[in-house]
C-alpha atoms as a PDB file:
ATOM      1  CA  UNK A   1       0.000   0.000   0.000  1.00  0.00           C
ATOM      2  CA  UNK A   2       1.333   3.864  -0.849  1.00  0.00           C
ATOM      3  CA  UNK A   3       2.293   5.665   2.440  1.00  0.00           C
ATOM      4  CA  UNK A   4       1.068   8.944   2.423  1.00  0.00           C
ATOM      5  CA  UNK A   5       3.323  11.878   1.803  1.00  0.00           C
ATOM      6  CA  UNK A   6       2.489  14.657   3.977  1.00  0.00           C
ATOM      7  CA  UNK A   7       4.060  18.233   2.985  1.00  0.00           C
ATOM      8  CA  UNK A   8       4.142  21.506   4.698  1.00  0.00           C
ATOM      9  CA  UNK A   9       1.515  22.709   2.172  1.00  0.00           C
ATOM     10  CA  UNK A  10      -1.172  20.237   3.734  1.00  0.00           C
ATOM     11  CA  UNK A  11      -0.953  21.169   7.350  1.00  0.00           C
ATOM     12  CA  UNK A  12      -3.799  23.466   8.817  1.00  0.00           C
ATOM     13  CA  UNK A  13      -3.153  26.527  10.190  1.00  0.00           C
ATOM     14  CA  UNK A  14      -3.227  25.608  13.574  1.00  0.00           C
ATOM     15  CA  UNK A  15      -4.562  22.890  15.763  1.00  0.00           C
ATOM     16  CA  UNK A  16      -3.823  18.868  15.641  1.00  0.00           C
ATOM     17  CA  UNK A  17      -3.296  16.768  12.772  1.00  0.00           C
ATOM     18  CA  UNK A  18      -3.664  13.162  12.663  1.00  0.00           C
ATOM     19  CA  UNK A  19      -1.080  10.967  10.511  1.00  0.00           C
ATOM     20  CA  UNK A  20      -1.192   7.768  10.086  1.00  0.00           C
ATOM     21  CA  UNK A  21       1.822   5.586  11.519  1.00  0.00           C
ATOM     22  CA  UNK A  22       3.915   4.942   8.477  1.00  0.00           C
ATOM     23  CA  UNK A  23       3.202   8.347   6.937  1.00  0.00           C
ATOM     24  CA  UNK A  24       6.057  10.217   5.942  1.00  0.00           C
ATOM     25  CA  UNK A  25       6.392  13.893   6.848  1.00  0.00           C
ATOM     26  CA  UNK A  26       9.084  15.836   5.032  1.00  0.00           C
ATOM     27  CA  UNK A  27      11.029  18.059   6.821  1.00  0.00           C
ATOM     28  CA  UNK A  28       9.969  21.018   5.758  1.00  0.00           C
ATOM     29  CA  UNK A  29       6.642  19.891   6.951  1.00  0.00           C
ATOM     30  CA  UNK A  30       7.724  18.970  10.299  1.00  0.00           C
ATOM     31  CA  UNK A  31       9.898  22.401  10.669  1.00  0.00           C
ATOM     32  CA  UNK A  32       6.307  23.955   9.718  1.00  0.00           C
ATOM     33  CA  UNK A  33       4.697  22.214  12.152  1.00  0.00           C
ATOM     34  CA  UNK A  34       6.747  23.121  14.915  1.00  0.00           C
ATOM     35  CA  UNK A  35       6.819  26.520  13.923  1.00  0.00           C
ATOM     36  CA  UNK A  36       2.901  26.616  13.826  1.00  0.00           C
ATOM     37  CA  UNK A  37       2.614  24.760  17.346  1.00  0.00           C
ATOM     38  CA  UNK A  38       0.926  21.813  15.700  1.00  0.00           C
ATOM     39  CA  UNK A  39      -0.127  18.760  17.851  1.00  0.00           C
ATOM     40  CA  UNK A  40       1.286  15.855  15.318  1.00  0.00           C
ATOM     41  CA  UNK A  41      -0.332  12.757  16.704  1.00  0.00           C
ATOM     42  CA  UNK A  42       0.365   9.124  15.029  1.00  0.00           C
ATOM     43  CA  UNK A  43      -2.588   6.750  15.012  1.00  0.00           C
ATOM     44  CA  UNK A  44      -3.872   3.836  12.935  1.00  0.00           C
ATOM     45  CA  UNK A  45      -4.375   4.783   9.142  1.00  0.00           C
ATOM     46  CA  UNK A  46      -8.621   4.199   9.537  1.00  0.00           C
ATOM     47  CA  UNK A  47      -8.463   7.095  12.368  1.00  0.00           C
ATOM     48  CA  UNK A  48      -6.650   9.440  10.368  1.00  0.00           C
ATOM     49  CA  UNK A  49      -8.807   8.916   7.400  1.00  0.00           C
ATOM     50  CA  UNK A  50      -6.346  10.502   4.682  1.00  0.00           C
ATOM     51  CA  UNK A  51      -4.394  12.661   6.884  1.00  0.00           C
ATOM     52  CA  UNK A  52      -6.560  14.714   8.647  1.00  0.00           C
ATOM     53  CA  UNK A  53      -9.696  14.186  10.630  1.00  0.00           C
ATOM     54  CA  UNK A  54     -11.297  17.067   8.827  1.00  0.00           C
ATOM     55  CA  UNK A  55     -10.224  16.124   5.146  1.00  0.00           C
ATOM     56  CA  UNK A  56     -13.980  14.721   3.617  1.00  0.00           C
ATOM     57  CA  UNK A  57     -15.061  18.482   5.270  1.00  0.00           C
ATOM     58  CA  UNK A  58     -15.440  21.385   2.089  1.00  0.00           C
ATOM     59  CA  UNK A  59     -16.547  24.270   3.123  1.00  0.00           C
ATOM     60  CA  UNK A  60     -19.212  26.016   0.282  1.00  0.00           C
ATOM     61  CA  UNK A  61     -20.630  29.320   0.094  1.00  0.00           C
ATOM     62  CA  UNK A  62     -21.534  31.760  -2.328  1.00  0.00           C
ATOM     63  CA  UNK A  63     -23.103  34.779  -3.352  1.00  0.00           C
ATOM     64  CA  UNK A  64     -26.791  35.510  -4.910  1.00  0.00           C
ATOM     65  CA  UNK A  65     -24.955  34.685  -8.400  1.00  0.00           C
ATOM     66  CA  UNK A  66     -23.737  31.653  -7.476  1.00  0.00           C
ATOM     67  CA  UNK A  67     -26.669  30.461  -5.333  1.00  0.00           C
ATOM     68  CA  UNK A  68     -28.044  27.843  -8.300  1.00  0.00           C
ATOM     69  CA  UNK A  69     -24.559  26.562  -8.964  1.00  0.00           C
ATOM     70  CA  UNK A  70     -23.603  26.005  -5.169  1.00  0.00           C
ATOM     71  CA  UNK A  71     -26.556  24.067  -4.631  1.00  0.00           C
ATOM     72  CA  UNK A  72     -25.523  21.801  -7.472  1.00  0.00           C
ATOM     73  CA  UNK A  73     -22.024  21.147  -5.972  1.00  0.00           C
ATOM     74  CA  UNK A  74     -23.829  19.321  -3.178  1.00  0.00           C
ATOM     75  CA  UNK A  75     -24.825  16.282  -4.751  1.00  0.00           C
ATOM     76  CA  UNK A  76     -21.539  16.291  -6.111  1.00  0.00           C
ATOM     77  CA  UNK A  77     -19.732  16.391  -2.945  1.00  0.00           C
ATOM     78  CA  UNK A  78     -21.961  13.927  -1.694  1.00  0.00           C
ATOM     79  CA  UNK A  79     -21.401  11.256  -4.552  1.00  0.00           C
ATOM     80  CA  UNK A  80     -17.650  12.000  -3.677  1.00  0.00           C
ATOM     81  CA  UNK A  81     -18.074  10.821  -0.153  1.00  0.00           C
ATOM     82  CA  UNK A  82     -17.706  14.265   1.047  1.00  0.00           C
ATOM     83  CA  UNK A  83     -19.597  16.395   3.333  1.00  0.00           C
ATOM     84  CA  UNK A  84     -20.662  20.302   2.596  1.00  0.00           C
ATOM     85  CA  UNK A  85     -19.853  22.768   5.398  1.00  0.00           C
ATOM     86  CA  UNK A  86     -22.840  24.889   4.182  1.00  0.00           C
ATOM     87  CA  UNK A  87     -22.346  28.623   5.144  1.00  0.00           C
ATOM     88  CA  UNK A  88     -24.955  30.281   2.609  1.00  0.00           C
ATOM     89  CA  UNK A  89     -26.308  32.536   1.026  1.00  0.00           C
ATOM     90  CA  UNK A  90     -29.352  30.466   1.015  1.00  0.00           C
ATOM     91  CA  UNK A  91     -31.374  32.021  -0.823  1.00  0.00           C
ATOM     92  CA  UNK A  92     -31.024  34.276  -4.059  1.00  0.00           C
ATOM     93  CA  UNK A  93     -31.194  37.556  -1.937  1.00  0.00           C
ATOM     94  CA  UNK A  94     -28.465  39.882  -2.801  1.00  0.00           C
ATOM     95  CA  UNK A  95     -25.542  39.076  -0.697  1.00  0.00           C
ATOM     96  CA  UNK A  96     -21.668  40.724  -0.589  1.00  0.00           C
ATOM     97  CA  UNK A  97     -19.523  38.355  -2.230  1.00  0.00           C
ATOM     98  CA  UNK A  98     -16.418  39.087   0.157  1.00  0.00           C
ATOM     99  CA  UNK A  99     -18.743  38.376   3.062  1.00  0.00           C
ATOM    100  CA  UNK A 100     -19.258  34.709   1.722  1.00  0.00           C
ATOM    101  CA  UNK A 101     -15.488  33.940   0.850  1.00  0.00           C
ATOM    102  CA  UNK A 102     -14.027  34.898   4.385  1.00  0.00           C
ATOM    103  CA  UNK A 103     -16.445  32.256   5.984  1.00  0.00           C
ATOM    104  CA  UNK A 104     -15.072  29.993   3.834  1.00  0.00           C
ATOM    105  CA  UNK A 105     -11.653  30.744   3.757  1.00  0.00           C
ATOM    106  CA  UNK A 106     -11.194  31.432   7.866  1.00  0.00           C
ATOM    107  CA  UNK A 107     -13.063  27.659   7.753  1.00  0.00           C
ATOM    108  CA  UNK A 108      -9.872  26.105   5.692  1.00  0.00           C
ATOM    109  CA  UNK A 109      -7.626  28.374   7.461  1.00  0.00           C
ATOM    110  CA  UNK A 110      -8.470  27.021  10.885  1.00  0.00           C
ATOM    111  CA  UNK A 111      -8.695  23.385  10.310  1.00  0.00           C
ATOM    112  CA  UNK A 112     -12.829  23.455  10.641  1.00  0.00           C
ATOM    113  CA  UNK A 113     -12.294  21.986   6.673  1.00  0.00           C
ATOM    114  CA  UNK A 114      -9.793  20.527   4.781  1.00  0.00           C
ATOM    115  CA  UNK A 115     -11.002  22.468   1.378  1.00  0.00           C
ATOM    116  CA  UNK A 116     -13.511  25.404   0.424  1.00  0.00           C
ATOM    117  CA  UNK A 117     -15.371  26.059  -2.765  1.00  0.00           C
ATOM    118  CA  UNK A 118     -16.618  29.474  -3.173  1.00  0.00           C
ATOM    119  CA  UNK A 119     -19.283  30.333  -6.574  1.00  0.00           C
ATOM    120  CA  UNK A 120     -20.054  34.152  -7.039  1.00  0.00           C
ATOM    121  CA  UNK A 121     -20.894  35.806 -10.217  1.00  0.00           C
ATOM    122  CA  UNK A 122     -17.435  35.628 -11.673  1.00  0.00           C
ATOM    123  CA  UNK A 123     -15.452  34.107  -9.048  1.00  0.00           C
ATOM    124  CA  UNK A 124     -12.794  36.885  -9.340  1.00  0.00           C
ATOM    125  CA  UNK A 125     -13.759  38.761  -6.205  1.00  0.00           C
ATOM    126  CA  UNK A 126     -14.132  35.918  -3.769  1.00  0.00           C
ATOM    127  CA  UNK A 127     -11.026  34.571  -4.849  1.00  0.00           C
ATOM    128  CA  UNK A 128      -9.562  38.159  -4.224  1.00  0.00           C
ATOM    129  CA  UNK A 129     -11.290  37.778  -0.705  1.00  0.00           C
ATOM    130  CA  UNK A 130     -10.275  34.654  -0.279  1.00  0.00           C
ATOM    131  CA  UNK A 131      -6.256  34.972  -0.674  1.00  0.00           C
ATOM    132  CA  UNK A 132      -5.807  37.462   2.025  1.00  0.00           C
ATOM    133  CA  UNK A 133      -6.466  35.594   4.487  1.00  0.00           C
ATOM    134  CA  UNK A 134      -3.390  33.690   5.702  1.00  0.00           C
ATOM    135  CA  UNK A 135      -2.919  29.858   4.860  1.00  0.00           C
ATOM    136  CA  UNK A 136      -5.075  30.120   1.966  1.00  0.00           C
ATOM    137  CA  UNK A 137      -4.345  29.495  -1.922  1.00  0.00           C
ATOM    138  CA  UNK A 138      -7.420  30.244  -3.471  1.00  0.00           C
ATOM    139  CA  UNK A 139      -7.783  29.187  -7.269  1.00  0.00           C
ATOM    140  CA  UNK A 140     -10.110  30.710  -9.760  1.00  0.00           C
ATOM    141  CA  UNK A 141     -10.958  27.558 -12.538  1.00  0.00           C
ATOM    142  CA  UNK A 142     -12.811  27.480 -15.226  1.00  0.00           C
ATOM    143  CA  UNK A 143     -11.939  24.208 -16.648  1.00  0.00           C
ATOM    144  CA  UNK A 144     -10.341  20.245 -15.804  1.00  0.00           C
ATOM    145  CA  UNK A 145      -7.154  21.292 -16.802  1.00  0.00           C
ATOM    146  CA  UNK A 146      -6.662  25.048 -14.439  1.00  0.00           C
ATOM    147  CA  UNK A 147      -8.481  23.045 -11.686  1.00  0.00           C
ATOM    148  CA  UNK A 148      -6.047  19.818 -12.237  1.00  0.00           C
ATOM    149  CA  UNK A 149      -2.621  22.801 -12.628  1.00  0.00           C
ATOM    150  CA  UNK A 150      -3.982  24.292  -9.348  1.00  0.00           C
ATOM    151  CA  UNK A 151      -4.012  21.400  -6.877  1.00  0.00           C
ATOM    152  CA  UNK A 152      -1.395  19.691  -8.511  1.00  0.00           C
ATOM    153  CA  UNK A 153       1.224  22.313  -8.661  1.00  0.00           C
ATOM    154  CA  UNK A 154      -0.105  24.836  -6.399  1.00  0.00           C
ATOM    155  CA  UNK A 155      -1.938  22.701  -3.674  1.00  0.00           C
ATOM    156  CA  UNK A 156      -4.691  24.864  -3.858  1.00  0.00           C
ATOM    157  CA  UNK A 157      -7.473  24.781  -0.871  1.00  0.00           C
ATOM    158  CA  UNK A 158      -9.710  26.855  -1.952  1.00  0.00           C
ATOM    159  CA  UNK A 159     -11.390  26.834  -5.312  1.00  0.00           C
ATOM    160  CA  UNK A 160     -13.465  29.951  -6.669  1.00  0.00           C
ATOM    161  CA  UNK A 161     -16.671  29.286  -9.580  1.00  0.00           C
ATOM    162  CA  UNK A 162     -17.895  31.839 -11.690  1.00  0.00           C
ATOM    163  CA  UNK A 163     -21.857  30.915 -11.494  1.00  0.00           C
ATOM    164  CA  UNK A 164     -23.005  33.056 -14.284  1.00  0.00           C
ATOM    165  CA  UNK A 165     -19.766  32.464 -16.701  1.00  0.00           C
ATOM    166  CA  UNK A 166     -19.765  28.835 -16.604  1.00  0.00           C
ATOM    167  CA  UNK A 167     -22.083  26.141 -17.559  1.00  0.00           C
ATOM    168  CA  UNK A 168     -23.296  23.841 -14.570  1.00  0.00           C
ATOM    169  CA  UNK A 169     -21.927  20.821 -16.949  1.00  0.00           C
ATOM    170  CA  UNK A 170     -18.310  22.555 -17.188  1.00  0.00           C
ATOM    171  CA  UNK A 171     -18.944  23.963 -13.360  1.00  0.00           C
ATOM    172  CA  UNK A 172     -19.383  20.456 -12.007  1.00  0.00           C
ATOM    173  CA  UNK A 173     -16.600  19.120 -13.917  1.00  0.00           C
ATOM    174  CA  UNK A 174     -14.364  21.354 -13.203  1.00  0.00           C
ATOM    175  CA  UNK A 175     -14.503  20.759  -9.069  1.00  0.00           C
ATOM    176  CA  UNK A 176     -15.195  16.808  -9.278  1.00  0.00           C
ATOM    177  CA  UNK A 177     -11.262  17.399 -11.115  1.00  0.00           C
ATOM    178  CA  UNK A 178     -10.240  19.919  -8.473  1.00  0.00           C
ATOM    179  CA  UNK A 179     -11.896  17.523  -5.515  1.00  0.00           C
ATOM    180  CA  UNK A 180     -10.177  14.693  -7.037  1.00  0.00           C
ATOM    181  CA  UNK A 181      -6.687  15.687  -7.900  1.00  0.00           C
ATOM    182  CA  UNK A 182      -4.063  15.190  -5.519  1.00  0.00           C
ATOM    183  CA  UNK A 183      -0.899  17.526  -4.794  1.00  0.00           C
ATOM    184  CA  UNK A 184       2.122  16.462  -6.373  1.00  0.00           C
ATOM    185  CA  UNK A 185       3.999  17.760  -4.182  1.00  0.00           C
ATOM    186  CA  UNK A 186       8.481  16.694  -5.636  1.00  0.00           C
ATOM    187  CA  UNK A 187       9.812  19.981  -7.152  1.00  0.00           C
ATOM    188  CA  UNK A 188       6.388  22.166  -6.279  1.00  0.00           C
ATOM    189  CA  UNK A 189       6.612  21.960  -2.962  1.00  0.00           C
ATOM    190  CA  UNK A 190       9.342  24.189  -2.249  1.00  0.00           C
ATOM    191  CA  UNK A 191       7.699  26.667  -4.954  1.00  0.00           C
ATOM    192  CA  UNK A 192       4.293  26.691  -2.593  1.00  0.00           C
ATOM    193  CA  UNK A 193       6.752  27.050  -0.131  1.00  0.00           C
ATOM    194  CA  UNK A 194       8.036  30.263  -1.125  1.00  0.00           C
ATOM    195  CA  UNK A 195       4.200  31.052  -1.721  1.00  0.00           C
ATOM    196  CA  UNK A 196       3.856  30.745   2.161  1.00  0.00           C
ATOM    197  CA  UNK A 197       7.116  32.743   2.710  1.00  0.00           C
ATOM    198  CA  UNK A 198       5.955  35.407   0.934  1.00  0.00           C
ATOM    199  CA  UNK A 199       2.591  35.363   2.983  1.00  0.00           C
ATOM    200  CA  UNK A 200       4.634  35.024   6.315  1.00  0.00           C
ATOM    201  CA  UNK A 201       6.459  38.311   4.743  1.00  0.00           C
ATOM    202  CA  UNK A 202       3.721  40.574   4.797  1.00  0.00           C
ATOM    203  CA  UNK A 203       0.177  39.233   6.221  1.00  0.00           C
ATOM    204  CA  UNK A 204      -1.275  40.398   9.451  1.00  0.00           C
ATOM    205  CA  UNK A 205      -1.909  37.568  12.131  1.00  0.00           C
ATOM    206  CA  UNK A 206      -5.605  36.566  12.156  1.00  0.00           C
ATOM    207  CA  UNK A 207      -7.743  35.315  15.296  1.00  0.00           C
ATOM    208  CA  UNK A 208     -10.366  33.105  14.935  1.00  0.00           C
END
């Protein structure tokens, strides 16, 4: 069986994180750890699930122009053995789009989920929103191959939909390849790396 590879771009922002026994953690990830004050705690691989106990969790929202499409994602999620971390809108009352994304993003930031998916009109603002708040790499797709580029090389965890821009066939396709694809992690690690550097450089310390 494949031991999972766990990288300093898949630890939460702060909290515990479960890894299975033979996992390996690189050492970047367990220099991150330490400098995060992470509780790394080794138990049986059926505990940890994949490595986290919050990793089926995505956090959704969106805005009154994403409202239709974000209530298609949850069958999806669902048929992916995942479960929705519903934060609104709920209904197709005007709503501020920035409003939606923090939810979501200070969800993924704290550990609460292991991924958020965010649909406004366009999906440019919310993933604006999203990406200043610290620990997140927010991704605005439109098709399989930017959402498969984004987790792959960029270990996004956070994708952003444009509801009225994109048809709910391409829409759904486009995060069942994003949900699906794994990091690679090898030579982009170090390049999300300096991502996270660059954050560390010049973010303000949040409190949730």
């Amino acid at each position: 069986m494949k031991r999972v590879i766990i990288t300093a771009a898949d630890l939460p922002e702060s909290g515990e994180l479960l890894i299975p026994f033979d996992a390996v953690l690189t050492p970047l990830a367990r220099d991150e750890a330490e400098r995060r004050g992470l509780t790394l705690r080794e138990v049986a691989a059926q505990e940890a699930g994949r490595v986290s106990p919050v990793e089926k969790i995505v956090a959704l929202a969106s805005d009154h122009g994403g409202f239709a499409l974000k209530e298609q994602l949850k069958p999806l999620l669902e048929q992916l053995g995942l479960t929705a971390l519903d934060f609104g809108t709920h209904e197709e009352k005007p709503v501020d789009y920035p409003d939606m994304a923090l939810l979501v993003a200070e969800a993924v930031a704290s550990g609460r989920a292991a991924r958020g998916i965010i649909v406004d009109g366009a999906g440019i603002g919310s993933a604006m929103a999203a990406n200043k708040v610290p620990g997140i790499r927010a991704a605005l797709c439109y098709d399989k191959a930017s959402a498969r580029n984004s987790r792959e090389h960029n270990n996004a965890n956070v994708l952003t939909l444009g509801g009225r821009l994109l048809s709910a066939e391409t829409a759904l396709e486009t995060a069942a390849t994003w949900l699906t694809t794994p990091f690679a992690g090898g030579r982009h690690e170090k390049r999300v790396a300096k991502i996270m550097e660059i954050e560390r450089r010049y973010a303000v310390p949040m409190r949730f």
